[in-house]
C-alpha atoms as a PDB file:
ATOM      1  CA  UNK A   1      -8.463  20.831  11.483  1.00  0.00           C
ATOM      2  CA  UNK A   2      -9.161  17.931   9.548  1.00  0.00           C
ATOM      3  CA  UNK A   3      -6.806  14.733  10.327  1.00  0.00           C
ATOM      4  CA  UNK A   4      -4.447  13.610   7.519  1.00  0.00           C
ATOM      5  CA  UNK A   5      -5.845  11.195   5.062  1.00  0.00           C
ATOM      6  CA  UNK A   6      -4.212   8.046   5.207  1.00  0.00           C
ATOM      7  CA  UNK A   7      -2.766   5.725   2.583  1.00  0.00           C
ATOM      8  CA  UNK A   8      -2.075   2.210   3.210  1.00  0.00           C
ATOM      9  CA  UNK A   9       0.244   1.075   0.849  1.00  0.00           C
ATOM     10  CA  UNK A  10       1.986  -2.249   0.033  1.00  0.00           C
ATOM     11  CA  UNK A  11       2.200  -4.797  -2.892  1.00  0.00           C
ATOM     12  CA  UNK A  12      -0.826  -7.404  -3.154  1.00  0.00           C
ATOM     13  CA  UNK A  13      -0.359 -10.538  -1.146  1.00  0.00           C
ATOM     14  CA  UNK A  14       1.449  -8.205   0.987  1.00  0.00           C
ATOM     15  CA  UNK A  15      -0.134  -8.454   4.646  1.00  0.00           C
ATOM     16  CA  UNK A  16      -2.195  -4.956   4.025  1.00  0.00           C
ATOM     17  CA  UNK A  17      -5.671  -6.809   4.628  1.00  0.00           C
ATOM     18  CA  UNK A  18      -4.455  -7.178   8.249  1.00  0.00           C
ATOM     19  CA  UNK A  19      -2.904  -3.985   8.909  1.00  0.00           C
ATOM     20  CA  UNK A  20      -6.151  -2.016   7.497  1.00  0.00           C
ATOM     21  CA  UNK A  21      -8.033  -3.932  10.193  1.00  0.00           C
ATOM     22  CA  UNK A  22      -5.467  -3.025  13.019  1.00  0.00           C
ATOM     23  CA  UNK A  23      -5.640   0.583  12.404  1.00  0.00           C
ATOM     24  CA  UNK A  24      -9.161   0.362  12.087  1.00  0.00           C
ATOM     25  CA  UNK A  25      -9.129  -1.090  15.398  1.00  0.00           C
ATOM     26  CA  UNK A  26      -6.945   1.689  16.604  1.00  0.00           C
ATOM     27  CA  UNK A  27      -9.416   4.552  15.052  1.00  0.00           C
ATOM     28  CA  UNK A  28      -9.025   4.693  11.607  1.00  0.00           C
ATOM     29  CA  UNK A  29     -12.445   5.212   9.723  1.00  0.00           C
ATOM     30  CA  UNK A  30     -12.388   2.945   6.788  1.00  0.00           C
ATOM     31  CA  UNK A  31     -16.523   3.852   6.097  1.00  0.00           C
ATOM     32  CA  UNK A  32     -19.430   1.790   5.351  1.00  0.00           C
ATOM     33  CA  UNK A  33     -18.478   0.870   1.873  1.00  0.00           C
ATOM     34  CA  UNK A  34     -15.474  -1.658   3.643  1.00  0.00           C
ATOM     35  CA  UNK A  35     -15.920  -5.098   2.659  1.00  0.00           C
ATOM     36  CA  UNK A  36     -15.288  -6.879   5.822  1.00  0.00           C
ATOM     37  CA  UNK A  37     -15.083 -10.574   6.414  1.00  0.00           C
ATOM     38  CA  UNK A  38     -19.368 -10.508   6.614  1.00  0.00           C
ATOM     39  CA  UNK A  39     -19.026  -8.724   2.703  1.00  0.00           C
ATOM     40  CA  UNK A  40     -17.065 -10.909   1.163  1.00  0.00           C
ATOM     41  CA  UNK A  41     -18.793 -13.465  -0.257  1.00  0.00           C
ATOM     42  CA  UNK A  42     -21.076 -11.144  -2.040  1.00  0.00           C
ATOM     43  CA  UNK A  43     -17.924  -9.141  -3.612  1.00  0.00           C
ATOM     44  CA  UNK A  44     -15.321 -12.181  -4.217  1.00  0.00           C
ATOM     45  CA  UNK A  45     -13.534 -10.162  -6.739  1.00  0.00           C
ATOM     46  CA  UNK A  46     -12.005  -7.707  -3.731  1.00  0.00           C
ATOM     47  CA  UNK A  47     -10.224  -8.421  -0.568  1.00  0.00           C
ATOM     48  CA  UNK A  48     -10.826  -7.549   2.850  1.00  0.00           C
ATOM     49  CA  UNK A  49     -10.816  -4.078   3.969  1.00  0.00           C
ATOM     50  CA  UNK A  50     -10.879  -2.329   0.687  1.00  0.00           C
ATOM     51  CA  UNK A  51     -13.246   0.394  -0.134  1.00  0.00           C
ATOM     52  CA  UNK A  52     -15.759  -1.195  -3.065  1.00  0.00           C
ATOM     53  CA  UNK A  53     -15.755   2.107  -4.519  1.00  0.00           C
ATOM     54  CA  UNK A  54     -11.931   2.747  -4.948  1.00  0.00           C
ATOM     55  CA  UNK A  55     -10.934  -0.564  -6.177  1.00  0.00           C
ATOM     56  CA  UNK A  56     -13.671  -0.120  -8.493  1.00  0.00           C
ATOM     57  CA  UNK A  57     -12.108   2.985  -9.881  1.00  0.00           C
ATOM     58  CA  UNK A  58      -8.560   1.987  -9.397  1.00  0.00           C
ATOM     59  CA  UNK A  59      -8.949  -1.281 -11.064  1.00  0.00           C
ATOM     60  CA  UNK A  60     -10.866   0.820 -14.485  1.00  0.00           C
ATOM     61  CA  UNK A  61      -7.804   3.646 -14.173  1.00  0.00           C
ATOM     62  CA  UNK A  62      -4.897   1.050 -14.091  1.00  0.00           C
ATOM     63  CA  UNK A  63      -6.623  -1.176 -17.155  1.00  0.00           C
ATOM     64  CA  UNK A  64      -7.010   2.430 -19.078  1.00  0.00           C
ATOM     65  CA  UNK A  65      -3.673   3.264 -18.421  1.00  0.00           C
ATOM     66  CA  UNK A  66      -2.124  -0.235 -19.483  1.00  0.00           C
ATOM     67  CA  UNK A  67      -1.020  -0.829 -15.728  1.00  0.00           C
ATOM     68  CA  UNK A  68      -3.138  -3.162 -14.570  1.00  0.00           C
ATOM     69  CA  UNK A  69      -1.750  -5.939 -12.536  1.00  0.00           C
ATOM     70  CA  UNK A  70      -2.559  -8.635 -14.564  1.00  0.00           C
ATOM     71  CA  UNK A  71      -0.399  -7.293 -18.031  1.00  0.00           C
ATOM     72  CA  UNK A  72       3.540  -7.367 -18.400  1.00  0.00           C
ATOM     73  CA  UNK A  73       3.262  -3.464 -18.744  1.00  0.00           C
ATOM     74  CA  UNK A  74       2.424  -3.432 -14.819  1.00  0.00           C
ATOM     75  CA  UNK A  75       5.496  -2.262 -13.758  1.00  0.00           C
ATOM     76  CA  UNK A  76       6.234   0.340 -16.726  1.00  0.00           C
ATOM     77  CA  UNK A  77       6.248   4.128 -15.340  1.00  0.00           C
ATOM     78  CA  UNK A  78       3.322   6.200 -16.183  1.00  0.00           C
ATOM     79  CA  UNK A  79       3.600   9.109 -18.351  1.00  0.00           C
ATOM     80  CA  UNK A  80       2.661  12.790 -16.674  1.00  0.00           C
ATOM     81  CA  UNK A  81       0.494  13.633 -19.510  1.00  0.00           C
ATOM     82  CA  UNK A  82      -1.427  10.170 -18.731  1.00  0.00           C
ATOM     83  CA  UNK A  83      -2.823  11.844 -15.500  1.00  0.00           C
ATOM     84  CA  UNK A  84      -4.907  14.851 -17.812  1.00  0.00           C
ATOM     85  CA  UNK A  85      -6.585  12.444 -19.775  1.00  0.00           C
ATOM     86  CA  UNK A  86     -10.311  12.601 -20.194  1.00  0.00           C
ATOM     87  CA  UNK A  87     -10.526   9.183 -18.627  1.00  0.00           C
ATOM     88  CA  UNK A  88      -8.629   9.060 -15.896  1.00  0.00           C
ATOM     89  CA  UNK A  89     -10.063  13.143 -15.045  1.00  0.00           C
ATOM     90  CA  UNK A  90     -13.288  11.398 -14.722  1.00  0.00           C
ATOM     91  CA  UNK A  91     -12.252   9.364 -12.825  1.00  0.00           C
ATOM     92  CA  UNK A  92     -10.215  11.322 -10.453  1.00  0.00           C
ATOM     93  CA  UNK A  93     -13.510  12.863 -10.359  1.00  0.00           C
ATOM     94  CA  UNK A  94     -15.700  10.033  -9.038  1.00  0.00           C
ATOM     95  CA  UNK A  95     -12.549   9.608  -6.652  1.00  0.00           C
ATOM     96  CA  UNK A  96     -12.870  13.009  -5.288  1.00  0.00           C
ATOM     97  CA  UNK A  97     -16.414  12.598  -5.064  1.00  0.00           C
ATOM     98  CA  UNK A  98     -15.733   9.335  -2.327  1.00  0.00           C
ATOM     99  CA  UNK A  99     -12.741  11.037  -0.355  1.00  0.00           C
ATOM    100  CA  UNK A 100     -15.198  14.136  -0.064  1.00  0.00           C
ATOM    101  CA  UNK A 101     -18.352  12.012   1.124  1.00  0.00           C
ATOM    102  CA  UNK A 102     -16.083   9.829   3.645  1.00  0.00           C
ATOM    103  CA  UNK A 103     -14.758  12.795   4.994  1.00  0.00           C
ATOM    104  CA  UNK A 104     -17.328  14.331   5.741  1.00  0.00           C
ATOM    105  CA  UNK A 105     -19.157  11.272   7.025  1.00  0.00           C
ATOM    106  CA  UNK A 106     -15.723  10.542   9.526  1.00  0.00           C
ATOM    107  CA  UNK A 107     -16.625  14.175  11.197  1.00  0.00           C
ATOM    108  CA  UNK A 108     -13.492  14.721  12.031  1.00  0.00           C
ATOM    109  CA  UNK A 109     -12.136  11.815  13.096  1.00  0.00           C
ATOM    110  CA  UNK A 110      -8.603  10.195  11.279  1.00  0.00           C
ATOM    111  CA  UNK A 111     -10.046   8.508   7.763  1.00  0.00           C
ATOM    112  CA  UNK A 112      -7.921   6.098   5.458  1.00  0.00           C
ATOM    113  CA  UNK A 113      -8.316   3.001   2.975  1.00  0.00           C
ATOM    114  CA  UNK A 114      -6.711   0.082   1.830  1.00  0.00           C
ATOM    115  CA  UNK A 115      -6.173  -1.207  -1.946  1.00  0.00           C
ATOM    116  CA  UNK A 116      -2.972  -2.374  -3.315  1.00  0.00           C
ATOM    117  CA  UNK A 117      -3.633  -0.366  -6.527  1.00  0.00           C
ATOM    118  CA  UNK A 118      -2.880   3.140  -5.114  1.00  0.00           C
ATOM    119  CA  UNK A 119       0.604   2.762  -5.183  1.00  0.00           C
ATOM    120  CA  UNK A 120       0.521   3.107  -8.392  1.00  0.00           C
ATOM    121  CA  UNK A 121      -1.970   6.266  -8.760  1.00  0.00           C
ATOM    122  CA  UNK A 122      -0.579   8.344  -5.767  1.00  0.00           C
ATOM    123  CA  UNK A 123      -0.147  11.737  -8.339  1.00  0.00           C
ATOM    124  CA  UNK A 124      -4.087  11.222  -9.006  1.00  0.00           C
ATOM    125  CA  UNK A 125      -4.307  10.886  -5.026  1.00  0.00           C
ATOM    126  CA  UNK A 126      -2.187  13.737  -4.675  1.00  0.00           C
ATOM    127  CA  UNK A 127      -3.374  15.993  -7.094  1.00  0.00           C
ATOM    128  CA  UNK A 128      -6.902  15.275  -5.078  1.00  0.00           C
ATOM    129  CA  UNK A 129      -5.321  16.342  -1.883  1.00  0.00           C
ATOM    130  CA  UNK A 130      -3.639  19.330  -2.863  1.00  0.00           C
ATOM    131  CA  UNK A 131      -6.688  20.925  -4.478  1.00  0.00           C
ATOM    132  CA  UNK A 132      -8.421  20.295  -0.840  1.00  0.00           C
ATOM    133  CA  UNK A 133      -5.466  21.951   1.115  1.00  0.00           C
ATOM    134  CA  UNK A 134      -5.348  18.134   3.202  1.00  0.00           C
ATOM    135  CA  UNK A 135      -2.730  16.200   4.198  1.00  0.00           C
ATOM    136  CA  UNK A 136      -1.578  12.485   3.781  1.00  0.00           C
ATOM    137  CA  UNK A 137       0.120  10.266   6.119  1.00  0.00           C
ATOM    138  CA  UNK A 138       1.519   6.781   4.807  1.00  0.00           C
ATOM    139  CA  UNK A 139       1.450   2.952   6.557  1.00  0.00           C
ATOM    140  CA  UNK A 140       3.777   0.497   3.951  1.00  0.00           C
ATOM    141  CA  UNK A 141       2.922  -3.295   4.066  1.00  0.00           C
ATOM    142  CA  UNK A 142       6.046  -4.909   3.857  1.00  0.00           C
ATOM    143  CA  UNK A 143       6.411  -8.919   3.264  1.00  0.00           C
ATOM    144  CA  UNK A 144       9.887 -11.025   1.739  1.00  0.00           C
ATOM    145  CA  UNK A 145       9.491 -10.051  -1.728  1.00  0.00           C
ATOM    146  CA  UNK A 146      10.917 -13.548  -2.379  1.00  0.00           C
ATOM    147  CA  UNK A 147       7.296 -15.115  -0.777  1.00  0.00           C
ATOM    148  CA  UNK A 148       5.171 -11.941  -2.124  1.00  0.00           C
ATOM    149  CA  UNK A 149       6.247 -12.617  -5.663  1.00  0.00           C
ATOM    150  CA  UNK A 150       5.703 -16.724  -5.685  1.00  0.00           C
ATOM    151  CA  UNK A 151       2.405 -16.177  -4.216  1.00  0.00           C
ATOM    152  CA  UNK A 152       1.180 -13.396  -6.564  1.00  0.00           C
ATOM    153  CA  UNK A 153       2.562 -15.050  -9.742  1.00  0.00           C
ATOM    154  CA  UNK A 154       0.435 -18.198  -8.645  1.00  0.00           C
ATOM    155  CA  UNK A 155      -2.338 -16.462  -7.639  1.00  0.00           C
ATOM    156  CA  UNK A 156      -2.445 -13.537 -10.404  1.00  0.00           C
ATOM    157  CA  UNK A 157      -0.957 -16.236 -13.463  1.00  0.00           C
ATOM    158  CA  UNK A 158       1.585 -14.033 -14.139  1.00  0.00           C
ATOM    159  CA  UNK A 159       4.938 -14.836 -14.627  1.00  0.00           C
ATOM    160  CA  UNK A 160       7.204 -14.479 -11.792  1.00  0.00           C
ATOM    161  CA  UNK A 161       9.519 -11.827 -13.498  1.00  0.00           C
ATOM    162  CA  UNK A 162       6.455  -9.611 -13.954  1.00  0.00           C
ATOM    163  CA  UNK A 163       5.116 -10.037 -10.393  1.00  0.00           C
ATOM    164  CA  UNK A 164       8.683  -9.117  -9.085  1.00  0.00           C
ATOM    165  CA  UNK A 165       8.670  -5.875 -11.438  1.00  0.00           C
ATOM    166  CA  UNK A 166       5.833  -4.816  -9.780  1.00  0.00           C
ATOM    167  CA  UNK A 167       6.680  -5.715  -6.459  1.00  0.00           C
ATOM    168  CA  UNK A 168       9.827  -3.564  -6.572  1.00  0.00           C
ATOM    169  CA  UNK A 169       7.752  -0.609  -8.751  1.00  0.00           C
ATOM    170  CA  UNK A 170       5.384  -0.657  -6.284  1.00  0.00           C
ATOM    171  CA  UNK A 171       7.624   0.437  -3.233  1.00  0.00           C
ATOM    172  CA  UNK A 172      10.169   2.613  -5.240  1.00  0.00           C
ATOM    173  CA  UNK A 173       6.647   4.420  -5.947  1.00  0.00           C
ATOM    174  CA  UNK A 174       5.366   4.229  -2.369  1.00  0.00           C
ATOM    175  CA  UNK A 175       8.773   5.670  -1.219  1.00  0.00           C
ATOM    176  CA  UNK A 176       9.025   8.532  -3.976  1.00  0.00           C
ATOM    177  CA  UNK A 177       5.183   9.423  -3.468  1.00  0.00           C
ATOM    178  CA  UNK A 178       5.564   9.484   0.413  1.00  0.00           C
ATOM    179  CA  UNK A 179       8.826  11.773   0.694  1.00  0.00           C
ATOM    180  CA  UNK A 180       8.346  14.279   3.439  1.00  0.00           C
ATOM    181  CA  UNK A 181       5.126  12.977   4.576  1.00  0.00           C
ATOM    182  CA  UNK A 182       4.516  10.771   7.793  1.00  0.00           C
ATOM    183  CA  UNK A 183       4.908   7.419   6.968  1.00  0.00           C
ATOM    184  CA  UNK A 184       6.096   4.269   8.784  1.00  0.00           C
ATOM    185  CA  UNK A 185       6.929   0.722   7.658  1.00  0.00           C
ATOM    186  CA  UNK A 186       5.307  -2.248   9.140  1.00  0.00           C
ATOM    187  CA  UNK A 187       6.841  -5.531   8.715  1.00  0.00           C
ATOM    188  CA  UNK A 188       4.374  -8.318   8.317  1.00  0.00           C
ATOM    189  CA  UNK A 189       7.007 -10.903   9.550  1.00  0.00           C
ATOM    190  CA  UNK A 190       7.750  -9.145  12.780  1.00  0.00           C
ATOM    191  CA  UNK A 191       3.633 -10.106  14.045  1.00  0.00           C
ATOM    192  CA  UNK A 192       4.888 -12.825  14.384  1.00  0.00           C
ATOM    193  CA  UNK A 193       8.696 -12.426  15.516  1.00  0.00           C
ATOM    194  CA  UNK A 194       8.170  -8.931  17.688  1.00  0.00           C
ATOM    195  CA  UNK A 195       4.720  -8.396  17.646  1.00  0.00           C
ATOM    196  CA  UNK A 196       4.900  -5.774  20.890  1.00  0.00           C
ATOM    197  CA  UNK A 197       6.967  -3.883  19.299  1.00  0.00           C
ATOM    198  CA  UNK A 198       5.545  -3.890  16.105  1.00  0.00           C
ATOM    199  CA  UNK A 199       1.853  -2.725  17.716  1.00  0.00           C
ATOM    200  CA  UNK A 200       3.435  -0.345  20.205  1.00  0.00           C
ATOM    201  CA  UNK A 201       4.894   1.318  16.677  1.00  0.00           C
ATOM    202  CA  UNK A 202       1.838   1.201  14.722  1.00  0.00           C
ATOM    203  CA  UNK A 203      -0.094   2.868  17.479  1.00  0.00           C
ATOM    204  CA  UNK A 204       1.496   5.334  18.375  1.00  0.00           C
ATOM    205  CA  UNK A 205       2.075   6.307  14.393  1.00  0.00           C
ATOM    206  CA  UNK A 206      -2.214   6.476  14.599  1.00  0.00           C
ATOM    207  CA  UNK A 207      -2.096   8.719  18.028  1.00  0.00           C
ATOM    208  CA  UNK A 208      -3.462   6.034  20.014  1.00  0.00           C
ATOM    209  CA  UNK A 209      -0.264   4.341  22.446  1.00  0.00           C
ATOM    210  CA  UNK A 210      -2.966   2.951  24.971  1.00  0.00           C
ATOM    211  CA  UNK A 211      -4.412   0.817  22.033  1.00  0.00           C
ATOM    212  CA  UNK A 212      -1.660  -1.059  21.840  1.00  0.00           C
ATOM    213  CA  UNK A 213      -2.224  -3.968  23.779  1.00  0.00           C
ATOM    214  CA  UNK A 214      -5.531  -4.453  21.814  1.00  0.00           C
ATOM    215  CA  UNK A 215      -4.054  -4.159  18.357  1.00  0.00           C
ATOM    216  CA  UNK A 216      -1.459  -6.967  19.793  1.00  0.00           C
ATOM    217  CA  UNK A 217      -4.528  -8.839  21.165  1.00  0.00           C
ATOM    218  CA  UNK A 218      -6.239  -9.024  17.158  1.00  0.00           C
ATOM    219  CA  UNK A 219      -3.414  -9.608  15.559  1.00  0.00           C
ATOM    220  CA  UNK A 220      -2.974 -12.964  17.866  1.00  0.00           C
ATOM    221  CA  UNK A 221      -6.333 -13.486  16.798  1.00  0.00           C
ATOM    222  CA  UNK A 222      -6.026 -13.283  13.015  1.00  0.00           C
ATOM    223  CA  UNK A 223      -2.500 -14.950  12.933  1.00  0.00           C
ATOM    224  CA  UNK A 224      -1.520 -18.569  12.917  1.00  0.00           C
ATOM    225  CA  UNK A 225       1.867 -19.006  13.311  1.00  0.00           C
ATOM    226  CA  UNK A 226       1.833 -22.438  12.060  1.00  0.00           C
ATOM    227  CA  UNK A 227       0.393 -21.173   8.615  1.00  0.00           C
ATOM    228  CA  UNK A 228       3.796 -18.995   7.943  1.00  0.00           C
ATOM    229  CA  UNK A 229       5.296 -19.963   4.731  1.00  0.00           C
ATOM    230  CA  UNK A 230       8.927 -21.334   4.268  1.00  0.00           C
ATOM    231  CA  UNK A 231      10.860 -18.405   2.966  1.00  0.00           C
ATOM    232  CA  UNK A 232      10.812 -18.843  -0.874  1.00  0.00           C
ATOM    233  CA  UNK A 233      14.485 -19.283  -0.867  1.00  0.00           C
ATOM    234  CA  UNK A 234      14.265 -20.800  -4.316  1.00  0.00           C
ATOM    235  CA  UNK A 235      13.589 -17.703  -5.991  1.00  0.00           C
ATOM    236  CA  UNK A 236      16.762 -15.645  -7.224  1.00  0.00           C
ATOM    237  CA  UNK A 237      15.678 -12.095  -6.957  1.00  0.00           C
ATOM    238  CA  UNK A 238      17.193  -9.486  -8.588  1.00  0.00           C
ATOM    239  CA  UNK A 239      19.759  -7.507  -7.200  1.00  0.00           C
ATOM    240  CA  UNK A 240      17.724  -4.384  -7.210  1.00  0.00           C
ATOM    241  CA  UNK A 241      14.594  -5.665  -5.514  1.00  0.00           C
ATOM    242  CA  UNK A 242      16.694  -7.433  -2.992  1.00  0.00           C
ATOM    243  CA  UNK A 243      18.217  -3.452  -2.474  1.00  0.00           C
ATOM    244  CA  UNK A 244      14.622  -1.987  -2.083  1.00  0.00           C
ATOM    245  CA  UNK A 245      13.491  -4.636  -0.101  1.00  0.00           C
ATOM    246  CA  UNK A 246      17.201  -4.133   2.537  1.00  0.00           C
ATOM    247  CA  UNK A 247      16.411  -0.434   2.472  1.00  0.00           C
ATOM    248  CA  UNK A 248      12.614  -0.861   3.618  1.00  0.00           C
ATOM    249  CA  UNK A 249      13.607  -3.113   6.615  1.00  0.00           C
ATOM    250  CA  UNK A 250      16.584  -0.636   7.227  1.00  0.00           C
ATOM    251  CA  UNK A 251      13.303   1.782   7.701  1.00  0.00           C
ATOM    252  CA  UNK A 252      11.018  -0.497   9.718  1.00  0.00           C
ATOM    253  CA  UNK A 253       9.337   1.326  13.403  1.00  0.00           C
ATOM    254  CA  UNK A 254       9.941   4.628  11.900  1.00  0.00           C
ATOM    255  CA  UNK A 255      13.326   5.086  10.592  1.00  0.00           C
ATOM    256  CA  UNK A 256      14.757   7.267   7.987  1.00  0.00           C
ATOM    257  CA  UNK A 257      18.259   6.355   6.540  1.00  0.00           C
ATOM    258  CA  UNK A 258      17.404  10.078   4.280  1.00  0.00           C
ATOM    259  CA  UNK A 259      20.970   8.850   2.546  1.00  0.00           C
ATOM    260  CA  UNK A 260      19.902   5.266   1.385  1.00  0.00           C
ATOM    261  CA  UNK A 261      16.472   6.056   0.656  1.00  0.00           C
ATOM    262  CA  UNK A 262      17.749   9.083  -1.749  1.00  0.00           C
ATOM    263  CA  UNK A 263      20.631   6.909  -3.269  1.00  0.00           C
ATOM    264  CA  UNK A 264      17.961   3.947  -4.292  1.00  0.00           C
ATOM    265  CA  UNK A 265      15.356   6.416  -5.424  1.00  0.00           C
ATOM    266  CA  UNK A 266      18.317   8.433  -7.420  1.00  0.00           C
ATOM    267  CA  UNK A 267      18.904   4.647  -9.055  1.00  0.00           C
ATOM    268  CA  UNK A 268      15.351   3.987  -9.874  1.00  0.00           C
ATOM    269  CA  UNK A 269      15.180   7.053 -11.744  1.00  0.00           C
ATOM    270  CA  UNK A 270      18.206   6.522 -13.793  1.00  0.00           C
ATOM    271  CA  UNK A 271      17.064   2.741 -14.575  1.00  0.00           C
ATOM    272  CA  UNK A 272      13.417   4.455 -16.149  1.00  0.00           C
ATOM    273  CA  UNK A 273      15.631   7.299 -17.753  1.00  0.00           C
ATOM    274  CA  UNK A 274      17.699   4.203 -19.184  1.00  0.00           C
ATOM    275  CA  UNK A 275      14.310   2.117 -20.350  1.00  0.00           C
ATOM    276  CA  UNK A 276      12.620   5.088 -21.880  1.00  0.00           C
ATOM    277  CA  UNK A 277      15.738   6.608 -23.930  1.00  0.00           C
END
């Protein structure tokens, strides 16, 4: 039986570099095409442990569907009909064509990938899914919106309303999209305020609870605590992201509060219904 294909999913700037590289340390093919620390100078344009090939395609399918990151219409919900389009069917194609080749090169064993960009085409991923009878499991990034969206405005020169937009798009998405599938929120804060815990959680999520202690190990490795960034208290976020961002925490180690999740998801959908009338 093959293993469930898994998603990890969180805003840019967002902590999902490092928790691709845990689970890969816990099992998780991530194949050859995986820029890696050793890659990245050749490839500045990506970041570390994303599959060249997918944020390739992702990055073409978000600018054809007036999504990309980088424009105020980020945020904006994507029309069904946008998914038959002969564009983005070719290149759900040349997607299918990688999750096919990967899988079969993994032989079994647990595959996944990285890019902040799914989020945002999980009915292409899906769709993809579906027609090969697998399954997906989900890991969610989370980080203070308040920091995420200071540091991606800066880094993406975008304003800071836009980068919040997408912030809180991006997990309403990664919360609709994942509904009734395995999925479990890891807090980038807490490697560095419970980071047992935290490990002990994200292990056992992969099926591997005696790699624990070497997930903790790495993520000592890769973290220095005296590089955390002063909460960015100066930003006033909205009251809805600051909601999204309470009801993710309230889900943190594998918690479902079914009853808050449905009521913000319930809200999202009347705030699109209300922007689209």
């Amino acid at each position: 039986m093959t293993a469930p294909v898994t998603f990890i999913l969180g805003m840019h700037n967002s902590g999902t570099s490092l928790l691709a590289r845990l689970a890969a340390l816990l099992g998780l093919e991530l194949g050859p095409e995986v820029l890696t620390r050793d890659s990245f100078e050749a490839k500045p344009a990506y970041d570390y442990w994303e599959h060249a090939g997918i944020v390739e395609l992702q990055d073409e399918a978000l600018h054809l569907l007036n999504r990309h990151w980088s424009t105020p219409q980020s945020h904006l919900p994507i029309p069904q009909d946008a998914w038959d389009g002969p564009e983005i069917t070719r290149i759900a194609g040349a997607l299918g064509a990688i999750l096919d080749r990967e899988l079969a090169a993994a032989a079994g064993r647990p595959w996944g990938f990285k890019d902040p960009r799914t989020v945002r085409l999980l009915p292409l991923w899906r769709r993809l899914l579906a027609r090969r009878g697998l399954a997906a499991r989900y890991l969610i990034s989370l980080r203070d919106p308040a920091i995420v969206t200071a540091s991606f405005a800066d880094k993406g020169r975008v304003t800071p309303a836009d980068a919040e937009a997408l912030w809180r798009r991006s997990y309403l998405e990664a919360l609709s999209f994942s509904e009734g599938a395995p999925r479990l929120v890891v807090d980038y804060d807490a490697w560095l305020d419970q980071p047992e815990r935290q490990a002990a959680a994200l292990a056992a999520f992969l099926g591997q609870p005696q790699a624990a202690d070497d997930a903790l190990a790495a993520v000592r490795d890769a973290i220095d605590p005296s590089l955390r960034r002063t909460r960015a208290s100066q930003l006033r976020l909205a009251p809805f992201t600051v909601a999204t961002a309470e009801c993710l925490r309230a889900m943190i180690g594998g918690r479902e509060p079914a009853a808050r999740i449905a009521a913000l998801l319930d809200r999202a959908a009347a705030t699109d219904r209300r922007s689209t009338a």
